[in-house]
Protein backbone atom coordinates (compact mmCIF):
# COMPACT_ATOMS: atom_id res chain seq x y z
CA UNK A 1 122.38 76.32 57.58
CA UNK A 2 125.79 74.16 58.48
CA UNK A 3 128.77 76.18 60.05
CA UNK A 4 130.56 75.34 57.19
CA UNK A 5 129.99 74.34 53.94
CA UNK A 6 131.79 70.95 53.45
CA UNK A 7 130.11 68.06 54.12
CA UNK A 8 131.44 66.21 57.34
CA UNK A 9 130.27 64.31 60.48
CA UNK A 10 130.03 67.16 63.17
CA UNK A 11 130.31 65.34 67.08
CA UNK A 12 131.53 66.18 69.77
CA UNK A 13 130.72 69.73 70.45
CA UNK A 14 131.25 71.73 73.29
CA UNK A 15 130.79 75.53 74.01
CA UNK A 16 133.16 77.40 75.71
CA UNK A 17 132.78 78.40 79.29
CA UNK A 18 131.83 82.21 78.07
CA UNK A 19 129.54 80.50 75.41
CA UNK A 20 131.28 82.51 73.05
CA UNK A 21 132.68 79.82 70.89
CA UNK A 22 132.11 76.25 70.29
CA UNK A 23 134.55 73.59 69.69
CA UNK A 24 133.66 70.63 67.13
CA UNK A 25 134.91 67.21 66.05
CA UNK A 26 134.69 67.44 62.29
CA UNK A 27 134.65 63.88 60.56
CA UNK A 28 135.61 64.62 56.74
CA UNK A 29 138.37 61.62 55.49
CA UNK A 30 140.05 62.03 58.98
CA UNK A 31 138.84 63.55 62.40
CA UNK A 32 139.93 67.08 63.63
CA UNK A 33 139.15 69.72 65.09
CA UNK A 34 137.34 72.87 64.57
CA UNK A 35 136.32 76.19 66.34
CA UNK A 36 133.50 77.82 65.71
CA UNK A 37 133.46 81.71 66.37
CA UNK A 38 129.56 83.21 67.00
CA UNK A 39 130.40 87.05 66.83
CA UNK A 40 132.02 86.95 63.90
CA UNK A 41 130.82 83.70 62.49
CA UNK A 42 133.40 81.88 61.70
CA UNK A 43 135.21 78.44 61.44
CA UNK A 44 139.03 78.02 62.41
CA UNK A 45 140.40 74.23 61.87
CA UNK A 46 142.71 73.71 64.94
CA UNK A 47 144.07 70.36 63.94
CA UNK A 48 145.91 69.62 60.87
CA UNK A 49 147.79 66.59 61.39
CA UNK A 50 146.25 63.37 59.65
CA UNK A 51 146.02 61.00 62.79
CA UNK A 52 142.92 61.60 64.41
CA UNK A 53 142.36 64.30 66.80
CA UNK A 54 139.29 63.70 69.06
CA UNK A 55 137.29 64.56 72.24
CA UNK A 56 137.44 68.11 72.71
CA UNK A 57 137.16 70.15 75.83
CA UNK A 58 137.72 73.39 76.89
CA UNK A 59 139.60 73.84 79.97
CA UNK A 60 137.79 75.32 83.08
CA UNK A 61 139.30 79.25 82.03
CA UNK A 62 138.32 78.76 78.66
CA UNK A 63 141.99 79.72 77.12
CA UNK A 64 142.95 76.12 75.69
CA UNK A 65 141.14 72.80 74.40
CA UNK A 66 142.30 69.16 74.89
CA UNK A 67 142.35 66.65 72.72
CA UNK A 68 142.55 62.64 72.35
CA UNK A 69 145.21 62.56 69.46
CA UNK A 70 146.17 59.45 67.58
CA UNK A 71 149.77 60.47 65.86
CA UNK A 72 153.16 58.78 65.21
């Protein structure tokens, strides 16, 4: 079963360093990205801008995620 249901290109996934969540490179008409949620299963889209936002990962505390971004 997909974490979500639209179709996309999933890469770049990384857990957190709890292992609590999981951050994902979704690939659907532009790149962003997503966090997945395991206790309450559920899908948060981080990125909303339409350049492309790649490469995420978490930073050694687990409180933020960087990404590549490609914007104006």
């Amino acid at each position: 079963q997909p974490l979500r249901p639209a179709q996309g290109i999933y890469s770049n996934t990384r857990f957190s360093p709890d292992g609590r969540r999981l951050v994902i490179e979704i690939l659907d008409q532009q790149y962003d990205i997503w966090s997945y949620e395991w206790a309450r299963d559920t899908m948060s889209k981080l990125t909303f801008d339409p350049g492309a936002d790649r490469f995420p990962v978490w930073t050694p505390d687990g409180r933020r995620i960087t990404v590549s971004s490609q914007r104006d």
